[in-house]
C-alpha atoms as a PDB file:
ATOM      1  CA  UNK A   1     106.922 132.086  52.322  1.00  0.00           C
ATOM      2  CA  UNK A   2     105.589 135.599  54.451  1.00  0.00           C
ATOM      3  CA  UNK A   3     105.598 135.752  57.236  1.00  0.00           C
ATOM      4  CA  UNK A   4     102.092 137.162  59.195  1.00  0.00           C
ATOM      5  CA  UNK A   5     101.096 137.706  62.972  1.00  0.00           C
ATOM      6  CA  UNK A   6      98.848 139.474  65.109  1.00  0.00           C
ATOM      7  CA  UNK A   7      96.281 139.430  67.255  1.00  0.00           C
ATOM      8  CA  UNK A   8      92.697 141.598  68.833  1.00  0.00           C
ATOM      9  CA  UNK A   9      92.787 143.466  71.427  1.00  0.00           C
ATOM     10  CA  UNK A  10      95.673 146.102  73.256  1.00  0.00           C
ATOM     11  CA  UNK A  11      98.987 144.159  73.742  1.00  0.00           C
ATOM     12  CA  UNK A  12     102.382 145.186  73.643  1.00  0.00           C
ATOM     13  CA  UNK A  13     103.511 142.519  71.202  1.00  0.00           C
ATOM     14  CA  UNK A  14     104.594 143.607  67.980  1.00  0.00           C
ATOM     15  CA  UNK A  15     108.120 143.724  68.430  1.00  0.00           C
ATOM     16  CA  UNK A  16     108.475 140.970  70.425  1.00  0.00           C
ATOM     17  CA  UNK A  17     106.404 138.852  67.335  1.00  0.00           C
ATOM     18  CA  UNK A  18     107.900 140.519  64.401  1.00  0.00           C
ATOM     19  CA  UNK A  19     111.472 139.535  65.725  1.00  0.00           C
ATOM     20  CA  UNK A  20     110.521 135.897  66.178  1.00  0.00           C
ATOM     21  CA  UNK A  21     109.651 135.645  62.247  1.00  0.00           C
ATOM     22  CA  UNK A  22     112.800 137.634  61.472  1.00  0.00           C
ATOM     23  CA  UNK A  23     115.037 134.552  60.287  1.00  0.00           C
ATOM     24  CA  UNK A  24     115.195 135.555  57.173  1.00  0.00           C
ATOM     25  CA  UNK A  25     115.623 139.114  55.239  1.00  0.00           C
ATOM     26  CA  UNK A  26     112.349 139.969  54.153  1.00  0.00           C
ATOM     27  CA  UNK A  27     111.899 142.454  51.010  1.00  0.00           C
ATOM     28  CA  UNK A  28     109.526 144.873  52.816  1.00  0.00           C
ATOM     29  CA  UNK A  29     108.107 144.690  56.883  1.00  0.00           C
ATOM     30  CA  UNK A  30     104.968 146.551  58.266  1.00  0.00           C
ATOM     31  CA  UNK A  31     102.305 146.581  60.903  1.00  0.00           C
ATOM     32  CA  UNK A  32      99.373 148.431  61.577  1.00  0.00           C
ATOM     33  CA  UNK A  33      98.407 148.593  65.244  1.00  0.00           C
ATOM     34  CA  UNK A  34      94.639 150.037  66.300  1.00  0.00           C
ATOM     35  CA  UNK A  35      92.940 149.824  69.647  1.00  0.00           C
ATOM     36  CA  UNK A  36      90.468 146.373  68.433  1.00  0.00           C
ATOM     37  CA  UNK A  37      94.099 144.313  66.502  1.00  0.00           C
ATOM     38  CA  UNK A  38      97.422 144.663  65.589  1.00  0.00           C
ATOM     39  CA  UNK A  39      98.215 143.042  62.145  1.00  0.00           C
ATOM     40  CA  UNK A  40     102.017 142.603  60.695  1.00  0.00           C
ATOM     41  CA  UNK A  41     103.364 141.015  57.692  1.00  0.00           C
ATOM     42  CA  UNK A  42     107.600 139.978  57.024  1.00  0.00           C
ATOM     43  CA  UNK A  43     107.031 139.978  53.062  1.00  0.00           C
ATOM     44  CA  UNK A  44     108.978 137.759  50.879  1.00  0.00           C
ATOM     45  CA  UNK A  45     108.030 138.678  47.167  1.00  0.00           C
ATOM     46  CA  UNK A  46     106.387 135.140  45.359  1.00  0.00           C
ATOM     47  CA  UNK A  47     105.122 137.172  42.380  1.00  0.00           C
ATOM     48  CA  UNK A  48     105.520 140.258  40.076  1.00  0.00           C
ATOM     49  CA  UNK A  49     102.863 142.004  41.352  1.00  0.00           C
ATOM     50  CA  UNK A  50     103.454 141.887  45.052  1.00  0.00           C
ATOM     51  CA  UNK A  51     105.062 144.972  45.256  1.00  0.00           C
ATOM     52  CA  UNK A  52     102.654 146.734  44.087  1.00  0.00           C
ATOM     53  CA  UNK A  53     100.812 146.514  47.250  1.00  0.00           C
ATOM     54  CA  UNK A  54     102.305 147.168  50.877  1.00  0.00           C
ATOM     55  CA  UNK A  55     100.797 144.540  53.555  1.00  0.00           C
ATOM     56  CA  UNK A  56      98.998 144.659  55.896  1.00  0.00           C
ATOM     57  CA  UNK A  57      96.492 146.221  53.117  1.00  0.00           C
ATOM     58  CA  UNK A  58      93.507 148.080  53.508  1.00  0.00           C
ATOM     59  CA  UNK A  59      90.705 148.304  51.324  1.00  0.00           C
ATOM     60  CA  UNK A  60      87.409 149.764  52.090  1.00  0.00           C
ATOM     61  CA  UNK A  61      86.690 148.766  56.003  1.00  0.00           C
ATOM     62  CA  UNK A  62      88.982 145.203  55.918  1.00  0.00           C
ATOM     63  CA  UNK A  63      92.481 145.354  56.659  1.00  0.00           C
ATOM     64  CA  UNK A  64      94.358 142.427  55.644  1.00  0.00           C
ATOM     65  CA  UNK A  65      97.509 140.369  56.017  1.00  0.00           C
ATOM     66  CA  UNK A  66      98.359 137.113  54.077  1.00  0.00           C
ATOM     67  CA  UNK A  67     100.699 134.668  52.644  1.00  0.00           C
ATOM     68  CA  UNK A  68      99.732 134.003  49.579  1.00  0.00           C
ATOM     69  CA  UNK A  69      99.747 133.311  46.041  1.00  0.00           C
ATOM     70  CA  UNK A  70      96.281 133.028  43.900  1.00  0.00           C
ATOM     71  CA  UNK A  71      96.605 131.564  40.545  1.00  0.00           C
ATOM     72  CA  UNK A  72      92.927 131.817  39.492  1.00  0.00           C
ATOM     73  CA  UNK A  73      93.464 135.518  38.340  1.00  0.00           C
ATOM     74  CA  UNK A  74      91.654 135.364  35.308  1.00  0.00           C
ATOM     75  CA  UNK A  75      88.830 133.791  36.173  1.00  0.00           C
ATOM     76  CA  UNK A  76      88.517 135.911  39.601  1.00  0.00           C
ATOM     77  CA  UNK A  77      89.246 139.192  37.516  1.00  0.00           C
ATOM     78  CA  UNK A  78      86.167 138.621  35.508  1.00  0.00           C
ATOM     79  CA  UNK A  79      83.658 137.936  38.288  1.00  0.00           C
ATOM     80  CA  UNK A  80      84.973 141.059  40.296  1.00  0.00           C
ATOM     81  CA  UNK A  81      85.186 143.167  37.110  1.00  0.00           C
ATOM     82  CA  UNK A  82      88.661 143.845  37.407  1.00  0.00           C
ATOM     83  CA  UNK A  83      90.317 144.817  34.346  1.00  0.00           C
ATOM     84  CA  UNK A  84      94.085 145.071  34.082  1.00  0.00           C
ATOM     85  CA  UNK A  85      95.293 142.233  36.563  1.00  0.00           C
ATOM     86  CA  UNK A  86      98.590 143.279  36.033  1.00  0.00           C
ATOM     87  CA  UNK A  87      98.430 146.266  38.239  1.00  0.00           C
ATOM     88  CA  UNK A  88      96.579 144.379  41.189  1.00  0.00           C
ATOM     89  CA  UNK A  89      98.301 142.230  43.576  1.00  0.00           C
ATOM     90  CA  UNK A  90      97.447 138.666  44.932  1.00  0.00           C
ATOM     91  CA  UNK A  91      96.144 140.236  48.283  1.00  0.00           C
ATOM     92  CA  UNK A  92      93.787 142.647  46.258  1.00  0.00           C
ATOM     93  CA  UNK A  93      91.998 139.392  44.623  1.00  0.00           C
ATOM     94  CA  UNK A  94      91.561 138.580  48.195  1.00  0.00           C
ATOM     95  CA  UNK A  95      89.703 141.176  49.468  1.00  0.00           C
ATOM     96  CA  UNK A  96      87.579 142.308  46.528  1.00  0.00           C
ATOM     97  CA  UNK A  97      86.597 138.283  46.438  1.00  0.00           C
ATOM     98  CA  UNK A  98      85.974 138.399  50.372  1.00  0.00           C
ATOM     99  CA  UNK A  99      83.969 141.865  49.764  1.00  0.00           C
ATOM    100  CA  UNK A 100      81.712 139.770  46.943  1.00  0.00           C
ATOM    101  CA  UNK A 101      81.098 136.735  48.970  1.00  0.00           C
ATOM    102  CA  UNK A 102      82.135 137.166  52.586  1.00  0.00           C
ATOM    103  CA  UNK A 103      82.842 133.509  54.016  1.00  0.00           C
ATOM    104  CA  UNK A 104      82.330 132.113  51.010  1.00  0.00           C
ATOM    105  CA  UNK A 105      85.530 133.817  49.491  1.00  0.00           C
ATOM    106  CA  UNK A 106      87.893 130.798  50.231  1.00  0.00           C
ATOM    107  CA  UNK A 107      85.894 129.042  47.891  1.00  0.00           C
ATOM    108  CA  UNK A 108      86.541 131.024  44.898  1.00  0.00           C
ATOM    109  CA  UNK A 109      90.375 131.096  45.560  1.00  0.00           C
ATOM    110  CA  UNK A 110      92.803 128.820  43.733  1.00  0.00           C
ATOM    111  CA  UNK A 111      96.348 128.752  44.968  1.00  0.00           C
ATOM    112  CA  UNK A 112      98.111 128.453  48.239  1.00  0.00           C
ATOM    113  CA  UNK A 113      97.011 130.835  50.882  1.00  0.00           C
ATOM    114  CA  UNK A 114      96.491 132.179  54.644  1.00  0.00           C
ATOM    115  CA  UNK A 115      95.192 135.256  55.371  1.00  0.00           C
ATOM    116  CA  UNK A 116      93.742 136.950  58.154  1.00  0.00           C
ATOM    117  CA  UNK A 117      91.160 139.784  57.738  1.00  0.00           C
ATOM    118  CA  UNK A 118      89.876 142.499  60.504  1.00  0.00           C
ATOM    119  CA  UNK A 119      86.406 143.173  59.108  1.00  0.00           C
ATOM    120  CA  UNK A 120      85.649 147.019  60.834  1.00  0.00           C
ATOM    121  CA  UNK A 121      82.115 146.695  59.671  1.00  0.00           C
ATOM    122  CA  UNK A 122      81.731 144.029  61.842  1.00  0.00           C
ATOM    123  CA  UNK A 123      84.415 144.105  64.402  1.00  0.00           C
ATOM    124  CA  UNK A 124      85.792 140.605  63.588  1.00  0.00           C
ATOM    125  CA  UNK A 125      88.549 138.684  62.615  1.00  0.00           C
ATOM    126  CA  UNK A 126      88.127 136.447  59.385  1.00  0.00           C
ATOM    127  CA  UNK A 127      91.073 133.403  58.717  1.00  0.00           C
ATOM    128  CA  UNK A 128      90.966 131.013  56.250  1.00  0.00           C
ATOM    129  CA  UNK A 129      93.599 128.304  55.040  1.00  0.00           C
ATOM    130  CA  UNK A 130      93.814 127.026  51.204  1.00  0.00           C
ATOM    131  CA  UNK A 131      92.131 123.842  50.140  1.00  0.00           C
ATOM    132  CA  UNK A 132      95.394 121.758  50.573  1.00  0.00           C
ATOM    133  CA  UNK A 133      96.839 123.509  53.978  1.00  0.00           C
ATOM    134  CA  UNK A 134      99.973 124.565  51.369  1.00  0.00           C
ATOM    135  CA  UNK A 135     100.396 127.636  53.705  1.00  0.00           C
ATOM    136  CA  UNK A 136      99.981 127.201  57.352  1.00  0.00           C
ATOM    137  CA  UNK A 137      98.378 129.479  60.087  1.00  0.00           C
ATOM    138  CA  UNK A 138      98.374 129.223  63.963  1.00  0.00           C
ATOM    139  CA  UNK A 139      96.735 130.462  66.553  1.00  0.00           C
ATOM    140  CA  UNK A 140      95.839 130.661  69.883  1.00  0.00           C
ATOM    141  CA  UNK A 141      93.156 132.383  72.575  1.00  0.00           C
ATOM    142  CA  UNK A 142      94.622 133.825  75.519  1.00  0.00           C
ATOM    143  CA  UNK A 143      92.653 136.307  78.034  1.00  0.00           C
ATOM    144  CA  UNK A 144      89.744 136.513  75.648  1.00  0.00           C
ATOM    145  CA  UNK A 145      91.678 137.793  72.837  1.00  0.00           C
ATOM    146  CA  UNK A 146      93.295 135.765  69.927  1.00  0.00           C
ATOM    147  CA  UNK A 147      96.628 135.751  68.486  1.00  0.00           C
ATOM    148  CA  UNK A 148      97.700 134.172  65.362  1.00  0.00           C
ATOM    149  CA  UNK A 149     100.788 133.453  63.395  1.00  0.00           C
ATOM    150  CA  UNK A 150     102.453 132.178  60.102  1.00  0.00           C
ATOM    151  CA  UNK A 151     104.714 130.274  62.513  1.00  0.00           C
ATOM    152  CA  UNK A 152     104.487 129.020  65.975  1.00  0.00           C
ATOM    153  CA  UNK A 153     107.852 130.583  66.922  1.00  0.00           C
ATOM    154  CA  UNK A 154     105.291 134.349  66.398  1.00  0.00           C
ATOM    155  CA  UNK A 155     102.968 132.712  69.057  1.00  0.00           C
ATOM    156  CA  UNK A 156     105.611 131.786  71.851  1.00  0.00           C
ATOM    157  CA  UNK A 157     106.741 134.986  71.901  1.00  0.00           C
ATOM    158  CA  UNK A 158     103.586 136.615  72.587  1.00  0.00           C
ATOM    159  CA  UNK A 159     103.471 137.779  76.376  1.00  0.00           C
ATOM    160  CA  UNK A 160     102.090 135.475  79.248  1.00  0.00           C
ATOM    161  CA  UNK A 161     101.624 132.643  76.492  1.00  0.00           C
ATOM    162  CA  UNK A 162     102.123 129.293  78.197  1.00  0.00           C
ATOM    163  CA  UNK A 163     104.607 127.053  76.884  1.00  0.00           C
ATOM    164  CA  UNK A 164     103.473 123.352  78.035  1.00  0.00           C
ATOM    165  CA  UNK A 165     104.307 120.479  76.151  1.00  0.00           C
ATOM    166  CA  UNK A 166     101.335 118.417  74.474  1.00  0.00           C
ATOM    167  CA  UNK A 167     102.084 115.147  76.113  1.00  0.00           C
ATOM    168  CA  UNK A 168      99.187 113.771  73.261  1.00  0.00           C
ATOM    169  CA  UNK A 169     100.714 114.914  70.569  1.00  0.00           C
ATOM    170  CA  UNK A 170     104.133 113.842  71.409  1.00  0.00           C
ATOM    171  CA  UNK A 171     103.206 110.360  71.746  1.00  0.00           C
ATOM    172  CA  UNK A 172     101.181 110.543  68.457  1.00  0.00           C
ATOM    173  CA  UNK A 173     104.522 111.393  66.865  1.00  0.00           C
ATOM    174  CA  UNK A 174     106.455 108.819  68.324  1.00  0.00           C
ATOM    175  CA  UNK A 175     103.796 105.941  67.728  1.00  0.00           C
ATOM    176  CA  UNK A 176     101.098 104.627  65.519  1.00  0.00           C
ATOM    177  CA  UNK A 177      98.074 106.765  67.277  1.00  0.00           C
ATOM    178  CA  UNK A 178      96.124 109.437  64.992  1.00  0.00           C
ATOM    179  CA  UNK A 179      95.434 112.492  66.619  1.00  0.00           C
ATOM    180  CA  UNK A 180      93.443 115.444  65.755  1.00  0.00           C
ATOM    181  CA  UNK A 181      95.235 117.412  62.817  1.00  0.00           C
ATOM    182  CA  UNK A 182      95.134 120.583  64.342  1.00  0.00           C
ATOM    183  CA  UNK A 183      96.985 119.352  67.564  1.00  0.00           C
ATOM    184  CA  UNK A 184     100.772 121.172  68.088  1.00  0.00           C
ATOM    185  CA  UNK A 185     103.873 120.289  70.255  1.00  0.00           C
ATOM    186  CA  UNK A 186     102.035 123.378  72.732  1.00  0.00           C
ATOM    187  CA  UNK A 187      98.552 122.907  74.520  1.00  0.00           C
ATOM    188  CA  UNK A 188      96.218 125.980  73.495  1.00  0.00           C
ATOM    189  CA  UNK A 189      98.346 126.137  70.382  1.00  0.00           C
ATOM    190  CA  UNK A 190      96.279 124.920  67.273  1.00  0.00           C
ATOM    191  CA  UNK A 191      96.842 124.629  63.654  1.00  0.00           C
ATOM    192  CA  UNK A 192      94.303 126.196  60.991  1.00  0.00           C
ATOM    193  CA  UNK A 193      93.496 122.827  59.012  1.00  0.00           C
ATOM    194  CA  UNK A 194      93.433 122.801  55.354  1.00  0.00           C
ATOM    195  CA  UNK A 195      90.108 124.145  53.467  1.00  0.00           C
ATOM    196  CA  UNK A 196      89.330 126.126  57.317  1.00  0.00           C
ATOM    197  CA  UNK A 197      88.001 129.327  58.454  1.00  0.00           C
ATOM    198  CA  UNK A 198      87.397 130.822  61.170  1.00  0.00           C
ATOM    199  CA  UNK A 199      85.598 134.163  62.920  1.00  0.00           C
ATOM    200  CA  UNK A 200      86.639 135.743  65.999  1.00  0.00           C
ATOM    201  CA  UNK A 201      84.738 138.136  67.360  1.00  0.00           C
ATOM    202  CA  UNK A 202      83.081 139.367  71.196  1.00  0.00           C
ATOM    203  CA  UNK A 203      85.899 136.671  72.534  1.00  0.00           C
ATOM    204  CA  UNK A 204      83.969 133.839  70.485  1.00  0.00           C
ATOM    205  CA  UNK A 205      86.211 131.425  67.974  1.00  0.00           C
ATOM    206  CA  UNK A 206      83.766 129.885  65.436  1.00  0.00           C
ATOM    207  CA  UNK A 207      85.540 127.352  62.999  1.00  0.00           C
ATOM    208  CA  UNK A 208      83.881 125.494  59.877  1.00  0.00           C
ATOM    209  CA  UNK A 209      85.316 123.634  56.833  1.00  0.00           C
ATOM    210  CA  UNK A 210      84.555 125.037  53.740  1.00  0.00           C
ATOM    211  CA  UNK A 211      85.895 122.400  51.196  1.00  0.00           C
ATOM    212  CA  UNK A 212      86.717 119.187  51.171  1.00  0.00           C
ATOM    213  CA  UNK A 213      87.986 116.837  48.126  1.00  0.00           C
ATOM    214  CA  UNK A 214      85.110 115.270  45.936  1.00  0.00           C
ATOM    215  CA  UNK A 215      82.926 117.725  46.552  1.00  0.00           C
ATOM    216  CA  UNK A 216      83.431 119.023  42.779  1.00  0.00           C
ATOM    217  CA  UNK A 217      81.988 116.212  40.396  1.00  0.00           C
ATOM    218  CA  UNK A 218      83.706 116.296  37.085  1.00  0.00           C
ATOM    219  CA  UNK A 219      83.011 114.777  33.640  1.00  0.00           C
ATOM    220  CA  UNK A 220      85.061 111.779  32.977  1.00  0.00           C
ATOM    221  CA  UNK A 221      86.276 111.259  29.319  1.00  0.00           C
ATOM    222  CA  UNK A 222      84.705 107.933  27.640  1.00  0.00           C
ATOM    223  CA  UNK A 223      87.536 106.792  26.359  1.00  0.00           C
ATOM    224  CA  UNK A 224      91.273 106.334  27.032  1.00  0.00           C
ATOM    225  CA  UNK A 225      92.174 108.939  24.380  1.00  0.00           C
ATOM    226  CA  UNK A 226      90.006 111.152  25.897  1.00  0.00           C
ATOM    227  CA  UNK A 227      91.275 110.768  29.232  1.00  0.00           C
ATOM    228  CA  UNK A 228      95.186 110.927  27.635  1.00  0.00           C
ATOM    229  CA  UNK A 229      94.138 114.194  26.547  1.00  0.00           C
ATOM    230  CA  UNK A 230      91.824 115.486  29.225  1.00  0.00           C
ATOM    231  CA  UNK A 231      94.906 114.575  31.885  1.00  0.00           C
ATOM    232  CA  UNK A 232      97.454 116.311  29.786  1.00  0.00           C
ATOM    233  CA  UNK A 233      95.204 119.619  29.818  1.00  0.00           C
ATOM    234  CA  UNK A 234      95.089 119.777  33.066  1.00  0.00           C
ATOM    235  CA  UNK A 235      98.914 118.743  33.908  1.00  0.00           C
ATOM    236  CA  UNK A 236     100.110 121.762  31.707  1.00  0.00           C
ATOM    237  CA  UNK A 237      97.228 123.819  32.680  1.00  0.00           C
ATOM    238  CA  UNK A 238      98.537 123.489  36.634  1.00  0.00           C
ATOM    239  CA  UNK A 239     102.129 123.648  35.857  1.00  0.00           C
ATOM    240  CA  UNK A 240     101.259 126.911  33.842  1.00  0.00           C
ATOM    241  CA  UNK A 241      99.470 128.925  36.348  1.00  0.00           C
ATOM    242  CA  UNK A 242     102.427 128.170  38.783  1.00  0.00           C
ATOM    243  CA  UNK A 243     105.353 129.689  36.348  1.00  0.00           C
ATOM    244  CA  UNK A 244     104.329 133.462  37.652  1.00  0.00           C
ATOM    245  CA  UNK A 245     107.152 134.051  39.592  1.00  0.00           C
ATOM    246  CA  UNK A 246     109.177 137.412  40.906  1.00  0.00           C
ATOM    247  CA  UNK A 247     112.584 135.835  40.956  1.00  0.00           C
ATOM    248  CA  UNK A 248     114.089 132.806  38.781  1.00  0.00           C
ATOM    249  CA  UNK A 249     111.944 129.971  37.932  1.00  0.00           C
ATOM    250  CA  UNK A 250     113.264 126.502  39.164  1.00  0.00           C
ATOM    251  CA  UNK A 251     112.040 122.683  40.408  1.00  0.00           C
ATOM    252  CA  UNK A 252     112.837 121.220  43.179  1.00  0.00           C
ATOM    253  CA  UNK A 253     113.254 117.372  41.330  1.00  0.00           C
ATOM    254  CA  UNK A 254     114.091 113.647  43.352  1.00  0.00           C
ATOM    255  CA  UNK A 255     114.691 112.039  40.111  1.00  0.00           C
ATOM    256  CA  UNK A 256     111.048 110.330  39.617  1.00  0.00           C
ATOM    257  CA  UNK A 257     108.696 110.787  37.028  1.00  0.00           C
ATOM    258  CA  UNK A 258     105.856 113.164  38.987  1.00  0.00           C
ATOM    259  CA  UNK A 259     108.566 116.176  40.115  1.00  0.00           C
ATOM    260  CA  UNK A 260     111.025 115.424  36.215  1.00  0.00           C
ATOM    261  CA  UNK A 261     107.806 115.480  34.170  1.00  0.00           C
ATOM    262  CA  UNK A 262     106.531 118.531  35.983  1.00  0.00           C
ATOM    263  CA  UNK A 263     110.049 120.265  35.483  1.00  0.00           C
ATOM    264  CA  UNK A 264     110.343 118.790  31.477  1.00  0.00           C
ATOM    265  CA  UNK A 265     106.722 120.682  31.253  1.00  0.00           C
ATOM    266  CA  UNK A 266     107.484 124.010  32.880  1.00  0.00           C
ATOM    267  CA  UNK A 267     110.673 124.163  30.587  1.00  0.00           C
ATOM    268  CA  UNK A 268     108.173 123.488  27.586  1.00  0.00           C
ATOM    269  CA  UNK A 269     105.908 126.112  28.235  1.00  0.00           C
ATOM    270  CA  UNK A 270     108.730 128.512  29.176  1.00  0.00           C
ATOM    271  CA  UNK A 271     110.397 127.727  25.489  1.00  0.00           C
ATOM    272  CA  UNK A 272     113.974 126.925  24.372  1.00  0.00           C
ATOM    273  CA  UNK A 273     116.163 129.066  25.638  1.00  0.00           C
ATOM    274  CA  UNK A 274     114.325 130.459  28.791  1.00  0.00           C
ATOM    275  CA  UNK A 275     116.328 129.928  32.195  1.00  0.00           C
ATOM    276  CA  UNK A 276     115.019 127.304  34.477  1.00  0.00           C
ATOM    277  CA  UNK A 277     116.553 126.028  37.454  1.00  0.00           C
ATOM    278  CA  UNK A 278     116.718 122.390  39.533  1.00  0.00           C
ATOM    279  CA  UNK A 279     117.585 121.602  42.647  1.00  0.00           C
ATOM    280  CA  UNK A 280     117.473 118.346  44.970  1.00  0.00           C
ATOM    281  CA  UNK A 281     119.023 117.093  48.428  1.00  0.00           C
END
């Protein structure tokens, strides 16, 4: 996973954020820092094409950081009349999709993301999680401003941030009460849910869900057959659009059916003789 940070307003920060999320080598590091946000990205390379594009990313009047990986490419390409997806990036998708249909753009995204977006038009900050939470964001507002992370090891290190224990959510973890989902070990520390968004903008925090599961009614086969066939369609279909990958190809497996049936399927698609790797604890 990337790493992302950053926040509104004038703070010295940068360093002190971008060496938090250093705990790893990432392939390529950058920030862009204006007088309205600072936005930084430690990138670790998920797909072919994310080199092609340096984060944070700018197109038009959006600058953009994200972790990400968006495996609706086809079907995005033709609705934003782009033509050779092999020479646009994951993060591209993302902002010509968010330049179509503004909030809505989460949406029309398939895959595992969280990215943050300084719209200039407007002077705001856009966030948004992927329908499953698969890639996490944080965040926080301190003195009117807001500061966000991939991890919440970026947001302690931000200057004059708090660090007081959530009694709540302690004793959630330790016993059989639900809290809120977006509760942290920190108080004024929050997680973006899954299928979440939010805008930040005059020192206002607006969040809405945009998805949530059943709201897509599908067709169900009539008979078994049907649904045999229908099921294995869409188990290849999903193990398929997740074999893009910029290094080797392998599957984490526990020795069950779900995680050796999605690895027997990869290695199927990939055909005899293509590497594929395993791995379990």
């Amino acid at each position: 996973m990337s790493s992302i940070y950053g926040y509104t307003g004038k703070k010295e920060a940068q360093k002190l954020m971008s060496n938090a999320l250093r705990h790893w080598q990432p392939d390529r590091e950058n920030f862009i820092e204006r007088e309205a946000f600072t936005l930084g990205a430690l990138e670790l390379f998920k797909t072919p094409e994310c080199p092609l594009v340096a984060l944070p990313y700018a197109y038009k009047n959006f600058h953009i950081v994200a972790d990400c990986r968006i495996d609706n490419r086809e079907e995005l390409a033709k609705e934003l009349g782009v033509s050779d997806i092999s020479k646009h990036s994951d993060i591209e998708f993302i902002a010509r999709a968010y330049e179509k249909y503004g909030e809505d753009a989460p949406k029309k995204l398939k895959g595992d993301f969280a990215f943050v977006i300084w719209d200039e038009s407007n002077q705001e900050l856009f966030a948004s999680t992927d329908h499953f939470g698969v890639r996490t964001l944080y965040y926080t507002e301190l003195e009117d401003q807001l500061v966000f992370a991939s991890e919440i090891k970026g947001i302690l290190a931000y200057p004059n941030f708090k660090k007081e224990f959530n009694e709540a959510y302690i004793v959630g973890v330790f016993s059989a009460l639900q809290i809120p989902i977006e509760e942290t070990l920190y108080l004024n520390l929050f997680l973006l849910p899954a299928a979440h968004q939010f805008t930040f903008k005059n020192g206002k925090l607006s969040l809405k869900k945009y998805w949530q599961l059943g709201d897509t009614v599908v067709a169900i086969p009539a008979t078994v057959a049907e649904q045999e066939a229908e099921f294995n369609r869409l188990a290849y279909q999903s193990v398929r659009s997740r074999l893009r990958s910029y290094r080797k190809i392998g599957g984490e497996v526990s020795g069950g059916l779900d995680s050796t049936g999605i690895a027997a399927a990869a290695m199927e698609i990939l055909g005899k003789g293509h590497p594929f790797y395993s791995y379990c604890y």
